[in-house]
Structures are given as structure tokens and as C-alpha cells.
C-alpha atoms as a PDB file:
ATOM      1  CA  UNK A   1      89.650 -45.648  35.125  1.00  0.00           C
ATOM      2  CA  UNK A   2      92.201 -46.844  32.876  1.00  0.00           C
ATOM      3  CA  UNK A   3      94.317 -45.097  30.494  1.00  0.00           C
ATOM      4  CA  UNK A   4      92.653 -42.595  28.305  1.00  0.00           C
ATOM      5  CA  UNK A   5      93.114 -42.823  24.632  1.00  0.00           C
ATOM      6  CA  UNK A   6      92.321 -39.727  22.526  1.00  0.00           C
ATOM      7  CA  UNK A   7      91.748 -41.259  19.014  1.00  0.00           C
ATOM      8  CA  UNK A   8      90.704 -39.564  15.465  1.00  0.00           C
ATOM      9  CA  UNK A   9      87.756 -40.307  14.229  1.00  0.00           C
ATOM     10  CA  UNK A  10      88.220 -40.136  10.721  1.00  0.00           C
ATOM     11  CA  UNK A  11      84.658 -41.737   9.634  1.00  0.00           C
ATOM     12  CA  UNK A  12      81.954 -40.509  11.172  1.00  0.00           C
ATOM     13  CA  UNK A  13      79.060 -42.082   9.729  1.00  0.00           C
ATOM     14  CA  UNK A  14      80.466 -45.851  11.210  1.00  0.00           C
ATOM     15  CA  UNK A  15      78.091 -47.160  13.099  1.00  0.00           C
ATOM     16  CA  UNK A  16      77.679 -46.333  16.535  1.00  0.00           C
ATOM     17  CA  UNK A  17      79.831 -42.855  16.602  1.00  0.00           C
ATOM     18  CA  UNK A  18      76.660 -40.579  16.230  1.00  0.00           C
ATOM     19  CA  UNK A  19      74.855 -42.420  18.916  1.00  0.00           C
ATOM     20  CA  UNK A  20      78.096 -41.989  21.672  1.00  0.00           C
ATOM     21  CA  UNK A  21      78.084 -38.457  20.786  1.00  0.00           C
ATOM     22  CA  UNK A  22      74.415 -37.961  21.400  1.00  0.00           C
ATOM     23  CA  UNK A  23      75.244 -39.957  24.746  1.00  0.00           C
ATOM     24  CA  UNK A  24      78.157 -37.795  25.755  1.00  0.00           C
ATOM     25  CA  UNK A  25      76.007 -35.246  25.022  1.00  0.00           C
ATOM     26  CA  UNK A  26      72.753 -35.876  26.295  1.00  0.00           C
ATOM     27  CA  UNK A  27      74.347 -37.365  30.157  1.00  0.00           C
ATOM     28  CA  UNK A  28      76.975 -34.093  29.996  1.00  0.00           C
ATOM     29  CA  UNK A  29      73.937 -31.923  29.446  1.00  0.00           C
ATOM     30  CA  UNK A  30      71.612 -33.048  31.977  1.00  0.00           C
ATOM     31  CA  UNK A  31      74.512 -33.378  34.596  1.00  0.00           C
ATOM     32  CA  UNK A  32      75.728 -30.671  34.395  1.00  0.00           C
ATOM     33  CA  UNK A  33      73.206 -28.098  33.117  1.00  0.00           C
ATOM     34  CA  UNK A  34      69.878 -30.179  34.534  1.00  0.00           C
ATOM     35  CA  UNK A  35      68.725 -30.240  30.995  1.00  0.00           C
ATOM     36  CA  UNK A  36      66.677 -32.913  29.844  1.00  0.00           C
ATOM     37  CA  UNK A  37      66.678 -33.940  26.119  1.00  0.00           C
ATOM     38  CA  UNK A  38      63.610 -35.508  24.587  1.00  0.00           C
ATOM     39  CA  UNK A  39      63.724 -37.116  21.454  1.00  0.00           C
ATOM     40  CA  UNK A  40      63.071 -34.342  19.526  1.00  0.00           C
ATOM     41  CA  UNK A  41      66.232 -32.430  20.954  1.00  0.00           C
ATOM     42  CA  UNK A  42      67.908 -36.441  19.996  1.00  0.00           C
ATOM     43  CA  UNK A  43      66.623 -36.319  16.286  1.00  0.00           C
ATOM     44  CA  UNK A  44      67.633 -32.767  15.698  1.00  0.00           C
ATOM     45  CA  UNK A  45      71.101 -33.439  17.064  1.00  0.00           C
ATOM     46  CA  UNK A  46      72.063 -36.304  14.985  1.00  0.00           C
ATOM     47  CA  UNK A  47      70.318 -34.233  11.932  1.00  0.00           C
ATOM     48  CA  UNK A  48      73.779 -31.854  13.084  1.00  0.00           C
ATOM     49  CA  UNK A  49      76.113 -33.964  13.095  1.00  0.00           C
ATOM     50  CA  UNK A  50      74.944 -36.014   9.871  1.00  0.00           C
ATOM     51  CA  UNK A  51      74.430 -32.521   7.970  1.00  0.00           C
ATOM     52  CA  UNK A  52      78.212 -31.482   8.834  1.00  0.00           C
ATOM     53  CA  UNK A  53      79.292 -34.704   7.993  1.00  0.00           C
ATOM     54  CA  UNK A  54      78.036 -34.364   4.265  1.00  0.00           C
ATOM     55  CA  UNK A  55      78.051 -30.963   3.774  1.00  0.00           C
ATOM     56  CA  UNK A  56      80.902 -29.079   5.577  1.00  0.00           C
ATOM     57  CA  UNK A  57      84.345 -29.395   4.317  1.00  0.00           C
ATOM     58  CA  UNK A  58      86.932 -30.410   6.610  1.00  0.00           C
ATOM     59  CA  UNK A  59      84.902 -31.997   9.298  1.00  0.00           C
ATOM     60  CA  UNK A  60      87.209 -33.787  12.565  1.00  0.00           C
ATOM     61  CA  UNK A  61      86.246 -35.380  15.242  1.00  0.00           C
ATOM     62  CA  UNK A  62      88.368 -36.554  18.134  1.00  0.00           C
ATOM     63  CA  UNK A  63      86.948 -39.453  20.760  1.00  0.00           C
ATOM     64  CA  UNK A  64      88.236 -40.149  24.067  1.00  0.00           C
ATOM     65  CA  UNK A  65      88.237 -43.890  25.389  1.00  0.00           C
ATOM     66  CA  UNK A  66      88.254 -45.810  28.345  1.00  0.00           C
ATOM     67  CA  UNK A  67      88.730 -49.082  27.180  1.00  0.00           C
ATOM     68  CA  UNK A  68      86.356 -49.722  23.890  1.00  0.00           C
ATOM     69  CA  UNK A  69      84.221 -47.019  25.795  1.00  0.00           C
ATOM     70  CA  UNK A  70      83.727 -43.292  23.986  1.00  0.00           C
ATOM     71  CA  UNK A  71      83.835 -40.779  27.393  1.00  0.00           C
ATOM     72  CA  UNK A  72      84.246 -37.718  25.534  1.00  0.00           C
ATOM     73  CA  UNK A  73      84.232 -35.852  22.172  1.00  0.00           C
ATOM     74  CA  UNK A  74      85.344 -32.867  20.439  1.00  0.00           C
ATOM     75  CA  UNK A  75      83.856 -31.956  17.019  1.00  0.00           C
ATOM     76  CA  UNK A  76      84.635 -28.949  14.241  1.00  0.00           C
ATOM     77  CA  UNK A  77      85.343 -28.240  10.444  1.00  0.00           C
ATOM     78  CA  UNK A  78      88.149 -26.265   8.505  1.00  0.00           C
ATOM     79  CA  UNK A  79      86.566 -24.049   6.112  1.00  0.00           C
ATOM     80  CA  UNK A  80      87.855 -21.681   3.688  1.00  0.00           C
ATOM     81  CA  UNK A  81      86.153 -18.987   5.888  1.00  0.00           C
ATOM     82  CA  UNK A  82      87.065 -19.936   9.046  1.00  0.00           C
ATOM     83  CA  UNK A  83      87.677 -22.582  11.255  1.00  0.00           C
ATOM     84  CA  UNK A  84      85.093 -24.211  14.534  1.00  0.00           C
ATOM     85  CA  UNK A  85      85.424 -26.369  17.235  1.00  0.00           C
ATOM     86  CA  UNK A  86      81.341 -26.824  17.101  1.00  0.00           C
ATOM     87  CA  UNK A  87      81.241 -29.618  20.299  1.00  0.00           C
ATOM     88  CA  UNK A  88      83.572 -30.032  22.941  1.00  0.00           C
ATOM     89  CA  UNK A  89      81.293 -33.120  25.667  1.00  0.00           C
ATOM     90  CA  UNK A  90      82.854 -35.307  28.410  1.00  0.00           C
ATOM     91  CA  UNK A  91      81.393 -37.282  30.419  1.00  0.00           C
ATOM     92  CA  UNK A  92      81.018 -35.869  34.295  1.00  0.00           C
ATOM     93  CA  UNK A  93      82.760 -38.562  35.599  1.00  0.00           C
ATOM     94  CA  UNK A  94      85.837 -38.255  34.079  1.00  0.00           C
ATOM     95  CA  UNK A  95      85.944 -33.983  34.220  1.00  0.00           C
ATOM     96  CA  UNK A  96      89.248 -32.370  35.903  1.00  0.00           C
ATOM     97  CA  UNK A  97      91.243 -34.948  34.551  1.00  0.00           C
ATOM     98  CA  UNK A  98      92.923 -33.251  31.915  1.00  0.00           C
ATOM     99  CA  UNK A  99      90.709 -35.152  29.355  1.00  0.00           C
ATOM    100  CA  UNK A 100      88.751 -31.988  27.987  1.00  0.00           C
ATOM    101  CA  UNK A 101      92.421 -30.541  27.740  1.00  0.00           C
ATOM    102  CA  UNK A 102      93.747 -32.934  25.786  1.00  0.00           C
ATOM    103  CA  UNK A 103      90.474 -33.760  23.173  1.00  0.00           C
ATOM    104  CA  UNK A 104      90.961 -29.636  22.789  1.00  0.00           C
ATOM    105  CA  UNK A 105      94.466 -29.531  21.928  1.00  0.00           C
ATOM    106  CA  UNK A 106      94.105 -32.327  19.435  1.00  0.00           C
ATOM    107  CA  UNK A 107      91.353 -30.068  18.054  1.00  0.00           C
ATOM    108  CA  UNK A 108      93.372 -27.545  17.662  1.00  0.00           C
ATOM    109  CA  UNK A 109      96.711 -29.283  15.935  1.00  0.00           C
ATOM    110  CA  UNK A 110      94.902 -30.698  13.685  1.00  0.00           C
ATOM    111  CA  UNK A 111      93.447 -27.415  12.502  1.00  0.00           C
ATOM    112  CA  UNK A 112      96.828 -25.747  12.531  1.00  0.00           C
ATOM    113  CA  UNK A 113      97.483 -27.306   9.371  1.00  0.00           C
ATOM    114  CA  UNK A 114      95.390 -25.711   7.626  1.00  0.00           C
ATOM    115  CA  UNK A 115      94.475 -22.317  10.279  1.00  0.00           C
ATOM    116  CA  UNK A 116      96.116 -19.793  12.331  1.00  0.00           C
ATOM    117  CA  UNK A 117      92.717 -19.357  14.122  1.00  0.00           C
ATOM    118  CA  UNK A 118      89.834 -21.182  15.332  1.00  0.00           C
ATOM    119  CA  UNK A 119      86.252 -20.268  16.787  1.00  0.00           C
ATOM    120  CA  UNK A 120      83.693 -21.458  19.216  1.00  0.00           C
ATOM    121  CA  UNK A 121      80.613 -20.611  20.436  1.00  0.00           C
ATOM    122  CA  UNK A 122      80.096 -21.936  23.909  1.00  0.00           C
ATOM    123  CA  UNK A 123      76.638 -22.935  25.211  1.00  0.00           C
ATOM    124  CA  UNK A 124      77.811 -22.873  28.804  1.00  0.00           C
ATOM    125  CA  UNK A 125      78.284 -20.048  30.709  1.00  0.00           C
ATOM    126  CA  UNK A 126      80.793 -18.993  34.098  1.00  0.00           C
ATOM    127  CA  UNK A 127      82.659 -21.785  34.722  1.00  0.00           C
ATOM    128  CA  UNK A 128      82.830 -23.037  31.357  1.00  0.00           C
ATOM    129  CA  UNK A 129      83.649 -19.895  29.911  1.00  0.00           C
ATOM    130  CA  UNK A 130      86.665 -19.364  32.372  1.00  0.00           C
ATOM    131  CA  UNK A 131      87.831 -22.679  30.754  1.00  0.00           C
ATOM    132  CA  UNK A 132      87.951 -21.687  27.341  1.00  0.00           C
ATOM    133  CA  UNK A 133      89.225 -18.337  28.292  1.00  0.00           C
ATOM    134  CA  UNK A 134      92.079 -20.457  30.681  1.00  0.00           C
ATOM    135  CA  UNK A 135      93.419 -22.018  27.290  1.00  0.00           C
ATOM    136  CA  UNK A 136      93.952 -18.989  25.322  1.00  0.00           C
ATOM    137  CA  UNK A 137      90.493 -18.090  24.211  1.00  0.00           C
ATOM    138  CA  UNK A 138      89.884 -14.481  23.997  1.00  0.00           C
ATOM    139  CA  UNK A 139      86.281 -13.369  23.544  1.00  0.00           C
ATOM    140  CA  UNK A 140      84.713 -11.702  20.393  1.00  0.00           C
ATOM    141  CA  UNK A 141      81.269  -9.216  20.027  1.00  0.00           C
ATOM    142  CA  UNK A 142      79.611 -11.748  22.771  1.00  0.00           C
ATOM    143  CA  UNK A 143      80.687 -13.098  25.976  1.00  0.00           C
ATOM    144  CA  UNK A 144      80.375 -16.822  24.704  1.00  0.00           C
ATOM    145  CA  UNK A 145      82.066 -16.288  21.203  1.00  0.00           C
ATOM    146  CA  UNK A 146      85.590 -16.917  21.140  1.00  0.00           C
ATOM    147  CA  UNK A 147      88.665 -17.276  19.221  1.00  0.00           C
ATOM    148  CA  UNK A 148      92.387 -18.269  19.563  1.00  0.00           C
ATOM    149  CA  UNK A 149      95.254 -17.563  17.648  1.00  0.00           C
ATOM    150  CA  UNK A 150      96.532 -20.939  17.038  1.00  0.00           C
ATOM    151  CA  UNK A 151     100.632 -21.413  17.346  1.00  0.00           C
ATOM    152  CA  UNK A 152     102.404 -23.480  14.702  1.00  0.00           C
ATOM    153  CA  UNK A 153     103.303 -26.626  16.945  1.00  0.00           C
ATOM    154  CA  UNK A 154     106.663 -28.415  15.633  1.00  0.00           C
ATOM    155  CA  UNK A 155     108.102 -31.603  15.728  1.00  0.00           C
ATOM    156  CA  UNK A 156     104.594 -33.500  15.724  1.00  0.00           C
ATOM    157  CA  UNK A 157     102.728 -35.972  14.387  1.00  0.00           C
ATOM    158  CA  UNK A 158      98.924 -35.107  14.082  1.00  0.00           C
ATOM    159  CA  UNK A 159      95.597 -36.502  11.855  1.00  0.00           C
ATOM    160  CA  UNK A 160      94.497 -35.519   8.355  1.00  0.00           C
ATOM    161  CA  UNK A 161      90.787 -35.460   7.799  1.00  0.00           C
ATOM    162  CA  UNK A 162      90.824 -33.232   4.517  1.00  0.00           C
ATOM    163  CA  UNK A 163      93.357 -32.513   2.157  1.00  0.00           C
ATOM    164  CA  UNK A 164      94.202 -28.490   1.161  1.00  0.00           C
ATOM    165  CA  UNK A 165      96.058 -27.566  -1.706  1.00  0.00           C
ATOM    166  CA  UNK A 166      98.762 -26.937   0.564  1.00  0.00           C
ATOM    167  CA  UNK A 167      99.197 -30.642   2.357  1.00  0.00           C
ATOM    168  CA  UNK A 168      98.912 -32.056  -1.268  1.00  0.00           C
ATOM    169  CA  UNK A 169     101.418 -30.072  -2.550  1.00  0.00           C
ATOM    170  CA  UNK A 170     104.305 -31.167   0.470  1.00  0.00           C
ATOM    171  CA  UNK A 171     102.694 -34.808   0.167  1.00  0.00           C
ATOM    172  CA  UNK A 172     102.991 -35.612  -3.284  1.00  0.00           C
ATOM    173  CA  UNK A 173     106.479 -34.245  -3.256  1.00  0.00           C
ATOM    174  CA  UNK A 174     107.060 -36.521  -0.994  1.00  0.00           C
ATOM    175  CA  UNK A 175     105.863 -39.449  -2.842  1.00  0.00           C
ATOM    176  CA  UNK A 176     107.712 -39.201  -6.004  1.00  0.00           C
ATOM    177  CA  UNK A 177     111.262 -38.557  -3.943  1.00  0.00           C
ATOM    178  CA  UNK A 178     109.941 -42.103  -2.847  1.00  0.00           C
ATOM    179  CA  UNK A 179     109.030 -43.407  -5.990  1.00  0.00           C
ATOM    180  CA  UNK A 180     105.334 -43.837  -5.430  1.00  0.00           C
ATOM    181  CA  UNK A 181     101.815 -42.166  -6.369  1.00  0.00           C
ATOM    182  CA  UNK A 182     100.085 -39.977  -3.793  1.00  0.00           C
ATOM    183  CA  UNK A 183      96.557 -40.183  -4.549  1.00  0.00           C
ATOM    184  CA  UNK A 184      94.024 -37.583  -2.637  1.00  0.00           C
ATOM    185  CA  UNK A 185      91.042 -39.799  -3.003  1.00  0.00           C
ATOM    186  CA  UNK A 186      91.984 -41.934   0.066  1.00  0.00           C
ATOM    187  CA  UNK A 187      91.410 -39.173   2.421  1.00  0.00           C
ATOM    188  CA  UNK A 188      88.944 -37.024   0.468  1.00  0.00           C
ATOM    189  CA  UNK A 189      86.484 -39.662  -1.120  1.00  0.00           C
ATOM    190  CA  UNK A 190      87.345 -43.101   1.032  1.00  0.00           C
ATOM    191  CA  UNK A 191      88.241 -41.603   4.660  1.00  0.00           C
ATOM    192  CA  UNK A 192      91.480 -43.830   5.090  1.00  0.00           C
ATOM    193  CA  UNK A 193      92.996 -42.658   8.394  1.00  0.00           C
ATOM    194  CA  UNK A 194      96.309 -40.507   7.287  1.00  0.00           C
ATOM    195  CA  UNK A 195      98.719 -39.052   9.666  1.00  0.00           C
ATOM    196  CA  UNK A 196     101.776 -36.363   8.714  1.00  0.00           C
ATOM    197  CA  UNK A 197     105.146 -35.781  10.380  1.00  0.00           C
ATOM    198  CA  UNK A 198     105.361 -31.929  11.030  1.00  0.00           C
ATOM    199  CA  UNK A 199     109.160 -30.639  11.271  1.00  0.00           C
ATOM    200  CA  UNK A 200     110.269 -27.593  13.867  1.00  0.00           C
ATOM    201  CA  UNK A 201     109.724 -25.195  10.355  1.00  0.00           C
ATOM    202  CA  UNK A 202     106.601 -26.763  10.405  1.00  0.00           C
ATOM    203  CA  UNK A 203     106.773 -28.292   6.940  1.00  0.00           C
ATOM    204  CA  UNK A 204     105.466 -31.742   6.186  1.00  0.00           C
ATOM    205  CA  UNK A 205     108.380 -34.250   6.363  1.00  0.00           C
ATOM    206  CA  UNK A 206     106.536 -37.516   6.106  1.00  0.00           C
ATOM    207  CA  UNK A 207     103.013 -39.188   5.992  1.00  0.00           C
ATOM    208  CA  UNK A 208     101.716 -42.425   6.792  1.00  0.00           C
ATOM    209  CA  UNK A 209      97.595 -43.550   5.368  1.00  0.00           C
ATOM    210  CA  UNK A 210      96.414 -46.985   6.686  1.00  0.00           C
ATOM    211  CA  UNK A 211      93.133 -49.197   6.309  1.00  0.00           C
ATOM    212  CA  UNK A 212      90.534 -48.938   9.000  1.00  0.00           C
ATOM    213  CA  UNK A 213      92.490 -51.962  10.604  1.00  0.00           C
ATOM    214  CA  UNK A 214      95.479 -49.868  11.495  1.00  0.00           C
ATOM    215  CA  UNK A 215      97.153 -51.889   8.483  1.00  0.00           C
ATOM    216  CA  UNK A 216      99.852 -48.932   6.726  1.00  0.00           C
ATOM    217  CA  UNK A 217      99.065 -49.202   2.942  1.00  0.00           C
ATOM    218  CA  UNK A 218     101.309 -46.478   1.985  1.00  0.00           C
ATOM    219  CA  UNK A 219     103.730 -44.199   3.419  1.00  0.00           C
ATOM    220  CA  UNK A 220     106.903 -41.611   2.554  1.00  0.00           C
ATOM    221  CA  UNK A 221     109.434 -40.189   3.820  1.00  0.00           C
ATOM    222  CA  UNK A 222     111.235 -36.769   2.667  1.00  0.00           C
ATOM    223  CA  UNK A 223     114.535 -37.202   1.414  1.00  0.00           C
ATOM    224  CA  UNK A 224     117.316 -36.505   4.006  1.00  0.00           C
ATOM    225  CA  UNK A 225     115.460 -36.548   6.441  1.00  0.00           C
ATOM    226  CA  UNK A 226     115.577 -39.015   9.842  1.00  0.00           C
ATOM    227  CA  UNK A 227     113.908 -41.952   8.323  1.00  0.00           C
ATOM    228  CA  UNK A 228     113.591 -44.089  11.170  1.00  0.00           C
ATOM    229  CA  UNK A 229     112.568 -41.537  13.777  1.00  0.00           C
ATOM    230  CA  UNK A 230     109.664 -40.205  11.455  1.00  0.00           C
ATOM    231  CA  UNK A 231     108.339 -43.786  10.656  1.00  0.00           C
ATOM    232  CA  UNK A 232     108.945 -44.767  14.373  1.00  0.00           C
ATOM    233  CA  UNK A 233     106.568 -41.492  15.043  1.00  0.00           C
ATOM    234  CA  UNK A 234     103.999 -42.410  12.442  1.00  0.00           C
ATOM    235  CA  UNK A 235     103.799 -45.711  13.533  1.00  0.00           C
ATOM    236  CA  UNK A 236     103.152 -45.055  16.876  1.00  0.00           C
ATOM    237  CA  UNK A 237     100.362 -42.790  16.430  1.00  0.00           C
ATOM    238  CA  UNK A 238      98.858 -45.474  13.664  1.00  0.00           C
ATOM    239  CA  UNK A 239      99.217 -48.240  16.479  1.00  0.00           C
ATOM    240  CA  UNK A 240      97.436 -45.580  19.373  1.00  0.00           C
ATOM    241  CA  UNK A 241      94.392 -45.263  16.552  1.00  0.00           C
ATOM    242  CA  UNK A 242      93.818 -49.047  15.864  1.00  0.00           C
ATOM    243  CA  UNK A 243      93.819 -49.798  20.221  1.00  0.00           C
END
């Protein structure tokens, strides 16, 4: 096993993502559960994830690697209602790793920008429930609906798949102290992989939006604030997305 990559996947309908996840999915099912999936089960999976991919606002999805290889998923939506983690799948193979742990927690800082809370509803049961319950999940009206009261992480640099009137607001501020244009419709319409700089008052200090490449086609910095370190930080995660 080499090292592990947890990347955002900031368009799902590229070729080839839906059929890992139904993968993932399928061999973590069967595995672990003894559940076959015919291709019924197959068809109305994808129909899920394409549906949510359309339809729901604020749809993420994080991928683990090994190599060029997707071993795991996690996969949710920010809503003005409220926020889900929908599919959390890895691979046996690579379970008690820390893996799961980490796809979760970049779940859940992404959703922190715009959520002090997200849901679940977990089709295992037991052991799986322990899990959730192990990182801060408390249970709701049913043993296998949960929610956590997200804390505000600091000091972090973490994935923008939809823009809310509130990460607008700090970014476009941000672009005229820099002398440049902010425009939404890279994220919103086209996709374009953005990350943000979140300070210890967790306020937006910085943001970086590249080309599917990995190539930075615009970024900003606040004004009196540690230029180099925040680029340095947006950078790095940029450079982690295009391996």
C-alpha cells in the first residue's frame, strides 16, 4: 500500500468516478454485509448519484487513492435545510487504517463552511454504528440516524464545491483588495476546483481556483495578512489534488 491521498472530487460526472463508486460500493457491500448487487441494484445506484449530482445543491465528494486507484469514497450535499454525508465506502482491504477517518473528516470541513451540523443515515448496523457514534455522532428518533455538531476548525485550508452567499461575500472582498474580479460561475456553473484559507476566527483569508490540470488561474490574498504562508498552504493542497 502506498501513501493514501484523500482528493476532492469536484466533478462528478468525469468519466469513470460513478463507476469507482459503484465498485467501492458494490465489493464493500458484499464483503462486508454478504450482499450481492445485481444490475438492477447497479442501475438504480448510479440513477443516485447522477440525480444528486443535478439536482441537489451543494453536492461533495471526497476519493481516496492508492496510486491512480479510487479505494474509498465519501459522498453528501449542503442544503439550505440541512446538511448529509449520504455514502461513506472503503474498500475491505484497506479498513482500520485510518482511511474512513480521514475521507470523514474531510466531509465534514468542508461542510463547516457552510453548517454547524451534519446528518447520516447509516445502512450498517453494530459495529458500524459504534464508528459513527466513536467520532462524535449522537443518535436521533432511530438507532441508525445521526447527527454531529460540527466545530469551526481554524487555521485550514479545505475544498469549495458550492458557493453561499456567505463565501462570496469574504471572496470577492478579497478580490478587489487584490485588484481582480471574483466571478462565481467557475465553481457554480464550470466546477473549477477552488480551495479557501480559513483563519483561527474562522474567516476566509485567501482562495486559490485552478483548471482541472492543477494549473492556478486565479487567486487572492486578504490584505495584511501572511501572504506567503497562505499561498504556500493553497498551493500545497492544489499540488495534493492534481497527484
Amino acid at each position: 500500500m502506498s501513501e493514501i491521498i484523500i482528493r476532492p472530487i469536484f466533478n462528478q460526472s468525469v468519466p469513470g468516478i460513478w463507476d469507482d463508486f459503484i465498485r467501492i460500493y458494490s465489493t464493500a457491500l458484499y464483503e462486508i454485509y454478504g450482499i450481492r448487487t445485481t444490475d438492477k441494484d447497479i442501475a438504480t445506484k448510479r440513477g443516485e448519484y447522477q440525480k444528486a449530482w443535478t439536482k441537489k445543491p451543494g453536492c461533495f465528494a471526497f476519493g481516496a487513492y492508492d496510486g491512480k486507484d479510487m479505494i474509498g469514497f465519501v459522498t453528501g450535499a449542503t442544503a439550505a435545510a440541512r446538511s448529509e454525508l449520504v455514502d461513506l465506502f472503503l474498500l475491505p482491504g484497506y479498513q482500520g487504517c485510518g482511511i474512513g477517518s480521514n475521507l470523514l473528516k474531510s466531509a465534514e470541513n468542508a461542510v463547516s463552511l457552510h453548517d454547524n451540523k451534519l446528518y447520516l443515515i447509516s445502512m450498517g448496523y453494530g459495529r458500524l454504528l459504534d464508528y459513527y457514534k466513536s467520532h462524535g455522532y449522537k443518535t436521533l428518533y432511530a438507532d441508525n440516524v445521526f447527527v454531529k455538531d460540527l466545530k469551526k476548525p481554524n487555521c485550514y485550508v479545505t475544498p469549495v464545491f458550492s458557493l453561499s452567499k456567505r463565501i462570496c461575500k469574504y471572496c470577492t472582498s478579497i478580490a478587489t483588495q487584490s485588484n481582480t474580479v471574483f466571478y462565481d460561475g467557475w465553481v457554480n456553473d464550470l466546477h473549477s476546483p477552488m480551495f479557501v484559507y480559513v483563519d483561527v476566527n474562522f474567516d476566509i483569508q485567501g482562495y486559490a481556483i485552478a483548471n482541472d490540470a492543477g494549473v492556478i488561474k486565479q487567486y487572492a490574498i486578504a490584505s495584511r495578512q501572511p501572504a506567503d504562508f497562505i499561498s504556500r498552504r493553497l498551493a500545497e493542497k492544489i499540488t495534493q489534488f492534481q497527484r
